[in-house]
C-alpha atoms as a PDB file:
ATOM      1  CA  UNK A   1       0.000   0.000   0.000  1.00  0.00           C
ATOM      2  CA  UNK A   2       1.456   3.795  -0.588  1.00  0.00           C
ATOM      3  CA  UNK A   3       1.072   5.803   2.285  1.00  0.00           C
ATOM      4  CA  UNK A   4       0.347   9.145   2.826  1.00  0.00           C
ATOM      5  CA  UNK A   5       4.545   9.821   3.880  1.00  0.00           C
ATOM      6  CA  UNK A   6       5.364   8.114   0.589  1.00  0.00           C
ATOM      7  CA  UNK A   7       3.872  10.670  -1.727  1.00  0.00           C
ATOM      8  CA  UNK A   8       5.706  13.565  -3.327  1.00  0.00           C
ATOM      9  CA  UNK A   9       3.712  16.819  -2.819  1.00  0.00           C
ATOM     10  CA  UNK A  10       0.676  15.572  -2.741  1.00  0.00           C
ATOM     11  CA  UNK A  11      -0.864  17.119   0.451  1.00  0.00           C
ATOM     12  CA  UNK A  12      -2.361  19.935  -1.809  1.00  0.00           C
ATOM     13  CA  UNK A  13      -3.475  17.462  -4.651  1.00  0.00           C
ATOM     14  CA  UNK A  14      -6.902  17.029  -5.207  1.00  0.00           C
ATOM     15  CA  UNK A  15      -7.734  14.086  -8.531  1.00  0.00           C
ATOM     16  CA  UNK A  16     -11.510  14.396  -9.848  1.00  0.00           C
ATOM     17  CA  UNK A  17     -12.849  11.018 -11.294  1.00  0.00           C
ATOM     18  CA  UNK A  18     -15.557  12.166 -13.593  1.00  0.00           C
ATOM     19  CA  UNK A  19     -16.579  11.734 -17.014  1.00  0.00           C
ATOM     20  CA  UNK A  20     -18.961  14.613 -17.511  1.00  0.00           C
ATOM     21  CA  UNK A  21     -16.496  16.857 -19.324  1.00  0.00           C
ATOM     22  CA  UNK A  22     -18.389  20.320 -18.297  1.00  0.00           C
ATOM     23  CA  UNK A  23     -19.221  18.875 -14.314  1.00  0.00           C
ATOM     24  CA  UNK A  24     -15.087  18.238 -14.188  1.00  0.00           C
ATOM     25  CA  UNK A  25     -13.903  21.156 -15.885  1.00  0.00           C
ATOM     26  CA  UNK A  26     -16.465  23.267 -13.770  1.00  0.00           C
ATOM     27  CA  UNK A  27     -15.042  21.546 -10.349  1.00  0.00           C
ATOM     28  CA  UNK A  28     -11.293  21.878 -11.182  1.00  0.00           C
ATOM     29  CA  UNK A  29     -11.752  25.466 -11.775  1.00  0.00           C
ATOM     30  CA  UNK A  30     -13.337  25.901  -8.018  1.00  0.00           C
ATOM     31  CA  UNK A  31     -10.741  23.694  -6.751  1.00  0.00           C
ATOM     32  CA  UNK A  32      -7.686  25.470  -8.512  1.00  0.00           C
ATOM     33  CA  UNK A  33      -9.284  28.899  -7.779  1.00  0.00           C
ATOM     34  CA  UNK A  34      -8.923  27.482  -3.908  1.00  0.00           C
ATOM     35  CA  UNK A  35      -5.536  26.894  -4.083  1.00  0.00           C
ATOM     36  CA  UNK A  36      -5.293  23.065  -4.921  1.00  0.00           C
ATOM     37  CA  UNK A  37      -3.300  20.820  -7.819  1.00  0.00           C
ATOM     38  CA  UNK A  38      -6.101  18.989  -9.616  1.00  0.00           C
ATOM     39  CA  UNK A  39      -6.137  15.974 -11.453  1.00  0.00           C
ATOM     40  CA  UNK A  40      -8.707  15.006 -13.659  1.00  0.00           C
ATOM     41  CA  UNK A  41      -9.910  11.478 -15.335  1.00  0.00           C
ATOM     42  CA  UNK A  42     -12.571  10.294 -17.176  1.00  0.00           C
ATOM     43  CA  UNK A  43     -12.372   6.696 -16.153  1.00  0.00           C
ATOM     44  CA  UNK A  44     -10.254   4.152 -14.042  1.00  0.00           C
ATOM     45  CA  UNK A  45      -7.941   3.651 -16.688  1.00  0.00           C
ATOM     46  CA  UNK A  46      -6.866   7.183 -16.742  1.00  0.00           C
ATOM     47  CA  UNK A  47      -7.312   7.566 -12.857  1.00  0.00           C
ATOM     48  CA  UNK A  48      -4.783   4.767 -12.447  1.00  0.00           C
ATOM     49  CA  UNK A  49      -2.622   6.650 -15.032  1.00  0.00           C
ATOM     50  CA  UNK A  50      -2.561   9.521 -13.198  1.00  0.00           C
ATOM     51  CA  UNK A  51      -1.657   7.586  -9.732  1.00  0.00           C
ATOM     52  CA  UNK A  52       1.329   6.781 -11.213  1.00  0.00           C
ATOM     53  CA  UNK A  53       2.455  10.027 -11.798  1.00  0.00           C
ATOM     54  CA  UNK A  54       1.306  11.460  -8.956  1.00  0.00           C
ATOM     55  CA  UNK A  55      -0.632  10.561  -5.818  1.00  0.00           C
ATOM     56  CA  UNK A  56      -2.692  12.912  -4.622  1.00  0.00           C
ATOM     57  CA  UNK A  57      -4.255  13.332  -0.892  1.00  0.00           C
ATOM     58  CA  UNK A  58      -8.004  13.448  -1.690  1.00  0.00           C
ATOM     59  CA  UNK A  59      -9.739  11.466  -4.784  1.00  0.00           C
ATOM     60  CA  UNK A  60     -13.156  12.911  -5.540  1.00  0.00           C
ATOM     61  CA  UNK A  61     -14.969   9.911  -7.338  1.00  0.00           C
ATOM     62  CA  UNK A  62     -17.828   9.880  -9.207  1.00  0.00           C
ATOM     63  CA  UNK A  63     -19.880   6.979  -9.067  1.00  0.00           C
ATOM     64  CA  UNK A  64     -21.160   5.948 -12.230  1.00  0.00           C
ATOM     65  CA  UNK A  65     -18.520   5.743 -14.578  1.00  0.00           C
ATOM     66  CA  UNK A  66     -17.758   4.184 -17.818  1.00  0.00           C
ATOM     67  CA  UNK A  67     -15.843   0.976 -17.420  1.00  0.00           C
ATOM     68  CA  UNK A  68     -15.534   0.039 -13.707  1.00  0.00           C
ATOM     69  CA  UNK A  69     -17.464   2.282 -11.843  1.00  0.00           C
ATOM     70  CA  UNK A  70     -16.988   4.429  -8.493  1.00  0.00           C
ATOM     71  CA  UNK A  71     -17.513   1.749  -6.102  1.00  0.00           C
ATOM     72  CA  UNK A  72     -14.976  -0.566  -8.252  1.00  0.00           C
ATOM     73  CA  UNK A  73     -12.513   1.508  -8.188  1.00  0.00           C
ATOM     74  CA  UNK A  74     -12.945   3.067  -4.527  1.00  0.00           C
ATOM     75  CA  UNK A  75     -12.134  -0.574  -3.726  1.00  0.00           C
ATOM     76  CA  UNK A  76      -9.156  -0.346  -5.865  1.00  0.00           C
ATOM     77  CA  UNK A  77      -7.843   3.027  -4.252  1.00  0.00           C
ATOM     78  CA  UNK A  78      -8.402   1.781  -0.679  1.00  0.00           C
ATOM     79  CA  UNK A  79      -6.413  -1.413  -1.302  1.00  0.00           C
ATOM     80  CA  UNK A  80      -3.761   0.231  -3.421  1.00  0.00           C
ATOM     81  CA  UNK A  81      -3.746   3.979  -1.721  1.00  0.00           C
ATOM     82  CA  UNK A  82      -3.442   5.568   1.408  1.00  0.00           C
ATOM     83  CA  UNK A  83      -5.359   8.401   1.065  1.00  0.00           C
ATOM     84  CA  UNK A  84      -8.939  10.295   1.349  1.00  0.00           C
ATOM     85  CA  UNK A  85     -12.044   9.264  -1.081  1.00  0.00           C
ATOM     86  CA  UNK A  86     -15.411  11.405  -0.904  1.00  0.00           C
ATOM     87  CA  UNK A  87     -17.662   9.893  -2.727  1.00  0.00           C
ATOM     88  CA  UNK A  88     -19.826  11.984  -5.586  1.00  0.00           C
ATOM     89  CA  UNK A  89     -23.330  10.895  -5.548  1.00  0.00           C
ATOM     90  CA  UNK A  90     -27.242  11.535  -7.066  1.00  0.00           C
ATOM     91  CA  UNK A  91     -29.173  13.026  -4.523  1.00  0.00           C
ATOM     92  CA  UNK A  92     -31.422  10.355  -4.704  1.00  0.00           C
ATOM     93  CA  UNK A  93     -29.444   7.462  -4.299  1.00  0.00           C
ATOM     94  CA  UNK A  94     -29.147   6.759  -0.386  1.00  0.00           C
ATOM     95  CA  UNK A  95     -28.018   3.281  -1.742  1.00  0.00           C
ATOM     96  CA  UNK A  96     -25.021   5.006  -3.721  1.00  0.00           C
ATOM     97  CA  UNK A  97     -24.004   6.544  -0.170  1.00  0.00           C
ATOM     98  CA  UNK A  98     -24.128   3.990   2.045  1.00  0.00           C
ATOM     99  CA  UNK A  99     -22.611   1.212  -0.214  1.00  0.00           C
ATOM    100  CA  UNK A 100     -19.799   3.737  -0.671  1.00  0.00           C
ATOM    101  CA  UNK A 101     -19.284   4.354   2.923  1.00  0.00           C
ATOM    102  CA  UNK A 102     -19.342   0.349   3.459  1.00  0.00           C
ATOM    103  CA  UNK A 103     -16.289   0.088   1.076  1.00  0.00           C
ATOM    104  CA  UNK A 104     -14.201   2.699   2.420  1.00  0.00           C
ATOM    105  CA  UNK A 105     -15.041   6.072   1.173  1.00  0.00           C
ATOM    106  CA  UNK A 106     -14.611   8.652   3.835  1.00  0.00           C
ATOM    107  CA  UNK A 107     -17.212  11.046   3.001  1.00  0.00           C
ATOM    108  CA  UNK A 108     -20.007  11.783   0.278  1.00  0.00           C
ATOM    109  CA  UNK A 109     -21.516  14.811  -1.414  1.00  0.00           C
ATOM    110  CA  UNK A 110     -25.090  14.129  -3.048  1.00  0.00           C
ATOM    111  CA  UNK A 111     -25.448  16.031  -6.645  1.00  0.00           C
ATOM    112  CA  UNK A 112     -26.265  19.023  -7.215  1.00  0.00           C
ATOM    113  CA  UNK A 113     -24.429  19.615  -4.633  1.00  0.00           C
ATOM    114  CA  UNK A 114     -23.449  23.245  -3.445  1.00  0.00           C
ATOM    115  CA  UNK A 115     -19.817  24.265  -4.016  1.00  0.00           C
ATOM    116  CA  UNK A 116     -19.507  25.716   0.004  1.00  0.00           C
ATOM    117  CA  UNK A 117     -20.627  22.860   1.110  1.00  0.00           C
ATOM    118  CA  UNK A 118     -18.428  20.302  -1.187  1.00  0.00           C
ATOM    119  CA  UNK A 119     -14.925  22.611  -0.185  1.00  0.00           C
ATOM    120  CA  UNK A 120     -15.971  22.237   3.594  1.00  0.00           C
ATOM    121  CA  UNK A 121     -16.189  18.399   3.124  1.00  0.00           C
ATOM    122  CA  UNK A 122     -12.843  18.353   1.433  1.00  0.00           C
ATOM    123  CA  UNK A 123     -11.335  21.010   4.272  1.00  0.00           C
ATOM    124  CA  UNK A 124     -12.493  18.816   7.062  1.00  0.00           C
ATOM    125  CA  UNK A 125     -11.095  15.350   5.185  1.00  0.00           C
ATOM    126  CA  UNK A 126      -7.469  17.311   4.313  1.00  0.00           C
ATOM    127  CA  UNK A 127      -7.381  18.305   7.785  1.00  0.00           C
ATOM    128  CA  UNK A 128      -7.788  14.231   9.365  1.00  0.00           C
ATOM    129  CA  UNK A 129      -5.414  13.150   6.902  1.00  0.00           C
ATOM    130  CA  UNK A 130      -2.815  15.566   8.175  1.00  0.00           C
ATOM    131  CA  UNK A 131      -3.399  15.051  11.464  1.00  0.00           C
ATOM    132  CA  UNK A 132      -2.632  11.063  11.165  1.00  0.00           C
ATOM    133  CA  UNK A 133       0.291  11.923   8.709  1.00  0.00           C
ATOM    134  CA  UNK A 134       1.676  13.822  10.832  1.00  0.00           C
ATOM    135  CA  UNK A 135       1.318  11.105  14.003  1.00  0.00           C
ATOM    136  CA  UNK A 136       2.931   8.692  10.940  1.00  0.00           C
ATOM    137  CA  UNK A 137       6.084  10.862  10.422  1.00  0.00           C
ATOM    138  CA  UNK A 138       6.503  11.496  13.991  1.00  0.00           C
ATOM    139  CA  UNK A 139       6.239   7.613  15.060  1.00  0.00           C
ATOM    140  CA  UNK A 140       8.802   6.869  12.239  1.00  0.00           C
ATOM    141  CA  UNK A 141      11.508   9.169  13.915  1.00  0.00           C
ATOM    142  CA  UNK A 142      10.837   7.844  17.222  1.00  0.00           C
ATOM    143  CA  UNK A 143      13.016   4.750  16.856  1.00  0.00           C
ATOM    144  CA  UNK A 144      13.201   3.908  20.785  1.00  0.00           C
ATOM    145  CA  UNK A 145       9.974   1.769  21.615  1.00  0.00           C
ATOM    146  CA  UNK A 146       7.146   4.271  23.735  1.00  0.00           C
ATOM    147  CA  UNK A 147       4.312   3.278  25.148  1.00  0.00           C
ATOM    148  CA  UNK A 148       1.321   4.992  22.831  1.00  0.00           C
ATOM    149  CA  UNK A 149      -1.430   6.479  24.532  1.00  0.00           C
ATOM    150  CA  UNK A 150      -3.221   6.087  20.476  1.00  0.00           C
ATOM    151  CA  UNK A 151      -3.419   1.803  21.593  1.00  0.00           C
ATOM    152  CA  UNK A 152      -6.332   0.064  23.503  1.00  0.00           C
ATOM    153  CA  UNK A 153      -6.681  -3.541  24.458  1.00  0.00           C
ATOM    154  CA  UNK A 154     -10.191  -4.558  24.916  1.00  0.00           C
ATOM    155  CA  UNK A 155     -11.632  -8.633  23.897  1.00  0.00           C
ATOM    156  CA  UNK A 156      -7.885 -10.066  23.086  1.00  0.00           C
ATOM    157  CA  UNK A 157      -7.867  -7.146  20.402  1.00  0.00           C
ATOM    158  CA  UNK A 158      -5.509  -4.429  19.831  1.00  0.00           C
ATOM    159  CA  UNK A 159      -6.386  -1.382  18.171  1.00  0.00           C
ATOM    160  CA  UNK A 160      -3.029   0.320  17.353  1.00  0.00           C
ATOM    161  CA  UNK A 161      -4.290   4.534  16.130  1.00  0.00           C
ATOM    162  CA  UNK A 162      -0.521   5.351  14.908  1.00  0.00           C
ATOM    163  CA  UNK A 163      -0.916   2.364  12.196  1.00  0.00           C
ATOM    164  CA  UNK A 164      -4.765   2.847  11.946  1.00  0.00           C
ATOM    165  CA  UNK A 165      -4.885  -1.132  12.612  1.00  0.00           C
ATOM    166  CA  UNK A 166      -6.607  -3.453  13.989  1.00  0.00           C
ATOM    167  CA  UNK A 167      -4.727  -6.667  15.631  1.00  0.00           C
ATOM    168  CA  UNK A 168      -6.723  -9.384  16.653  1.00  0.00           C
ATOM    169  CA  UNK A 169      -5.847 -12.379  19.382  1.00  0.00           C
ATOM    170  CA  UNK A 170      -3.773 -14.225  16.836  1.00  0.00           C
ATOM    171  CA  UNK A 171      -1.814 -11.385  15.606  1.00  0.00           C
ATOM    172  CA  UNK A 172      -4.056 -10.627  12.537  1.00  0.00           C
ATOM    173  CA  UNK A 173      -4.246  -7.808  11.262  1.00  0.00           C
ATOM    174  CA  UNK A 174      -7.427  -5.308   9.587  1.00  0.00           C
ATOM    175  CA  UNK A 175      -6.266  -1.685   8.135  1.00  0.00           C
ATOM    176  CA  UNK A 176      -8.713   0.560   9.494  1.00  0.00           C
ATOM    177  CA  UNK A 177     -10.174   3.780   6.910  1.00  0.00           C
ATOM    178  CA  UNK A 178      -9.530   7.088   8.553  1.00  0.00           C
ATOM    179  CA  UNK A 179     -13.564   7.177   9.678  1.00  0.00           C
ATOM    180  CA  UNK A 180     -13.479   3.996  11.214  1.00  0.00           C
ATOM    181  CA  UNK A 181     -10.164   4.833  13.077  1.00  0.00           C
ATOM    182  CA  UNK A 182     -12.392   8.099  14.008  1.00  0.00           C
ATOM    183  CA  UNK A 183     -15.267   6.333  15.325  1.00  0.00           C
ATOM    184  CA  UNK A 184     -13.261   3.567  17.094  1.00  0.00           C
ATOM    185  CA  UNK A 185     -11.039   5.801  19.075  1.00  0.00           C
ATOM    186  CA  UNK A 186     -14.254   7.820  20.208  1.00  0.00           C
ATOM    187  CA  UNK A 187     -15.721   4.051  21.422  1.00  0.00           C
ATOM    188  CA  UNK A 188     -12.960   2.764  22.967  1.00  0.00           C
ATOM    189  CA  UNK A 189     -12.391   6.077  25.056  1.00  0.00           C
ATOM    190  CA  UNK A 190     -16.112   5.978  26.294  1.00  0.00           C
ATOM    191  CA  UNK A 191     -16.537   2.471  27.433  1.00  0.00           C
ATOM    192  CA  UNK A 192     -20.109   1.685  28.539  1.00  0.00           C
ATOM    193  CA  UNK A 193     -21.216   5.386  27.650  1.00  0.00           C
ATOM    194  CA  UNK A 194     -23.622   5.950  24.899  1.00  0.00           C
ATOM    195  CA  UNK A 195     -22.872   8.362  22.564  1.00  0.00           C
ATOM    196  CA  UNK A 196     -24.894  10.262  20.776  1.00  0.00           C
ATOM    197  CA  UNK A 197     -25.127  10.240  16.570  1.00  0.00           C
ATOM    198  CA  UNK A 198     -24.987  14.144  17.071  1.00  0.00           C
ATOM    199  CA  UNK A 199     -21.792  13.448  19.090  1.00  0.00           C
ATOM    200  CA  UNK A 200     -20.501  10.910  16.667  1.00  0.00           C
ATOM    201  CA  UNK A 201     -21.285  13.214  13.327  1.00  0.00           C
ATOM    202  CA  UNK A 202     -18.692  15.849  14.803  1.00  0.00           C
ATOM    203  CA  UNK A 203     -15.825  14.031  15.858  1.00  0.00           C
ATOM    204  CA  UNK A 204     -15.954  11.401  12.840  1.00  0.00           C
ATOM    205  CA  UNK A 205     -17.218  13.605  10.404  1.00  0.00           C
ATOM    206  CA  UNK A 206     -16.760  17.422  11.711  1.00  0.00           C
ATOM    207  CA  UNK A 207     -20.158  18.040  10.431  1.00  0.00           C
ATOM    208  CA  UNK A 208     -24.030  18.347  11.953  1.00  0.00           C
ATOM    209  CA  UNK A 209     -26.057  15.063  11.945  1.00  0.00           C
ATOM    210  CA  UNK A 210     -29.519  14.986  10.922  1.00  0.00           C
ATOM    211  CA  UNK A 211     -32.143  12.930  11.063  1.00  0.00           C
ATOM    212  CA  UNK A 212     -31.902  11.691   7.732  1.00  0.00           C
ATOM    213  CA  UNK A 213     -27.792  10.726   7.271  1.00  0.00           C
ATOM    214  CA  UNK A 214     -27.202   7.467   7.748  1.00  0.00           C
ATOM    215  CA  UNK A 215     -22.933   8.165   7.486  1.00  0.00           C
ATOM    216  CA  UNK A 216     -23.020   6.823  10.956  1.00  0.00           C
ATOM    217  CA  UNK A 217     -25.140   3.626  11.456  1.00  0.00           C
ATOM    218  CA  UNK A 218     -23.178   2.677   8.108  1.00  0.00           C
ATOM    219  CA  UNK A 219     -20.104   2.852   9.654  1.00  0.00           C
ATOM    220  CA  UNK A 220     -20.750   1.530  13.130  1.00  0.00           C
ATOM    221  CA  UNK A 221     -22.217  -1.573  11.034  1.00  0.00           C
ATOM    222  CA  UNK A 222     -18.834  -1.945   9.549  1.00  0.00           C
ATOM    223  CA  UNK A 223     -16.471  -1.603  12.150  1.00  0.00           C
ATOM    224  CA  UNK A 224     -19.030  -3.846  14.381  1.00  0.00           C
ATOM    225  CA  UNK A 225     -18.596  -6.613  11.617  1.00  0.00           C
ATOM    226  CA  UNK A 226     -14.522  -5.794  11.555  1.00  0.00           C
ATOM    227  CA  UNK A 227     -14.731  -6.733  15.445  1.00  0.00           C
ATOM    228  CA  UNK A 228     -17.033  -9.473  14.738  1.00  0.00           C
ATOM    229  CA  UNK A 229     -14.105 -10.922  12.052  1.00  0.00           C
ATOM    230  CA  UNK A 230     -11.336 -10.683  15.086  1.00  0.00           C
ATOM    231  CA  UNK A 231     -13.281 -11.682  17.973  1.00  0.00           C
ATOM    232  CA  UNK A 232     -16.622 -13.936  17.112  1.00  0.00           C
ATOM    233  CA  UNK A 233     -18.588 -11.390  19.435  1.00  0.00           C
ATOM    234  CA  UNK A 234     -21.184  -8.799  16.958  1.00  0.00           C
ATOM    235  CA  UNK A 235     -22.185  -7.285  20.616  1.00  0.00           C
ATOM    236  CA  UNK A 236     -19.437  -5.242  21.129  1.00  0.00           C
ATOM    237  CA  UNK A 237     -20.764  -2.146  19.269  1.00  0.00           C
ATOM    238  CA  UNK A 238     -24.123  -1.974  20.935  1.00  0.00           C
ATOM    239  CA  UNK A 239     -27.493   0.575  19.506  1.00  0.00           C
ATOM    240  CA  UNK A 240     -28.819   2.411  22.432  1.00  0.00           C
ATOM    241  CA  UNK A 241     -32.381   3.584  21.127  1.00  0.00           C
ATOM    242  CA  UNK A 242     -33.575   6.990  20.685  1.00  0.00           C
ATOM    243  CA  UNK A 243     -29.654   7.827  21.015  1.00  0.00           C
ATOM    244  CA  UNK A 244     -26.950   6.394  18.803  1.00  0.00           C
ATOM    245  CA  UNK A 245     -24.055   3.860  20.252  1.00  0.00           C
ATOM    246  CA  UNK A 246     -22.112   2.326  23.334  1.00  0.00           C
ATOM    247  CA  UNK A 247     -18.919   0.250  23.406  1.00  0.00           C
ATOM    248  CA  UNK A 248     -19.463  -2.700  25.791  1.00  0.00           C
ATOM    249  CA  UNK A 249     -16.274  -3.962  26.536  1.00  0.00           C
ATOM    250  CA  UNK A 250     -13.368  -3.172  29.464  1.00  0.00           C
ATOM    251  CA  UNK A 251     -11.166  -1.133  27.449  1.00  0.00           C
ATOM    252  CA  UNK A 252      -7.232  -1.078  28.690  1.00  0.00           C
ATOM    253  CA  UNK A 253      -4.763   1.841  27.542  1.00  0.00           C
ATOM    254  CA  UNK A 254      -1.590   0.530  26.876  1.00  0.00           C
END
């Protein structure tokens, strides 16, 4: 995988999967006129082109495509790729959003989609992706073994923040997307509290929850079924009604 340390100036690179030629050409202009280095491709062939050139810190990725589509190659990107994926959508395809959210995308923007809102999505993404590159670098240079306040033992599992993984009783290990490292951390801080989906929009997402976004019961669904993979138990990421989430395990910082 190419990590976010590995990439050559790419902090301030923005590549737009779309094949509409006017909807691209319209977005790079906003996005250059905001200071970022855009990329543009009409397909996965030219999007993996362009990775090889240059890989950028946010892909914006349109969903239906010609060739492999969005979700295909959002799979791709968070196999190959460290990096951030928001997810361009119809607005009336709550299918389209929460299947992209299951396979890794960190956020989504429905179309027609306001150009405020779309630059505050990308703002908040750039700003997570920073903050764990930045924890990256600084574990790298730290060559004499430290005790990380980022790692939790709870049910014979590790979850290790600095690598964004998850280590189960036998050593295995799950990568974790930046949102489910997000929502995690938040759980395994708050033991046996529930937490709100108002609570749970702002530190995953840095955004206001309504009724109607479904961002987080997505992805509490798939980091419950990660945990469920490593430890046999699907109770460990428990719905509180009429409220949003609780982790229900003894939680150890280590």
């Amino acid at each position: 995988m190419v990590d976010l340390a590995q990439q050559n100036n790419g902090s301030n690179r923005i590549l737009v999967v779309e094949d509409d030629v006017v909807a691209r050409d319209t977005l790079s202009a906003l996005l250059c006129k905001e200071g970022w280095t855009v990329d543009i491709a009409g397909d996965g062939v030219e999007m993996k082109r362009l990775l090889e050139q240059n890989v950028p810190a946010i892909v914006l990725m349109d969903v239906h495509l010609p060739g492999d589509d969005g979700f295909e190659l959002t799979r791709y990107l968070r196999d190959t790729y460290e990096l951030g994926i928001i997810m361009l959508t119809a607005k009336s395809d709550l299918v389209d959003r929460v299947v992209g959210l299951e396979i890794g995308a960190d956020d989504y923007v429905t179309k027609p989609y306001q150009p405020r809102e779309l630059l505050a999505r990308i703002k908040s993404l750039s700003r997570r992706l920073e903050v764990n590159a930045a924890n990256d670098a600084q574990s790298a240079i730290n060559s004499t073994p430290t005790v990380s306040v980022s790692q939790f033992r709870f049910s014979n599992c590790v979850l290790d923040g600095e690598r964004r993984k998850l280590v189960g009783p036998n050593e295995e290990l799950l990568d974790l997307t930046t949102s489910e490292l997000s929502l995690l951390s938040a759980f395994v801080q708050n033991p046996y509290s529930a937490l709100s989906r108002i609570d749970l929009m702002q530190l995953v997402y840095h955004r206001e929850w309504n009724p109607t976004d479904r961002s987080i019961d997505v992805l509490a669904a798939k980091v419950r079924r990660k945990l469920e993979s490593l430890t046999g138990d699907a109770s460990l990421i428990r719905s509180v009604r009429g409220i949003g989430y609780e982790f229900a395990a003894n939680v150890e910082a280590l």
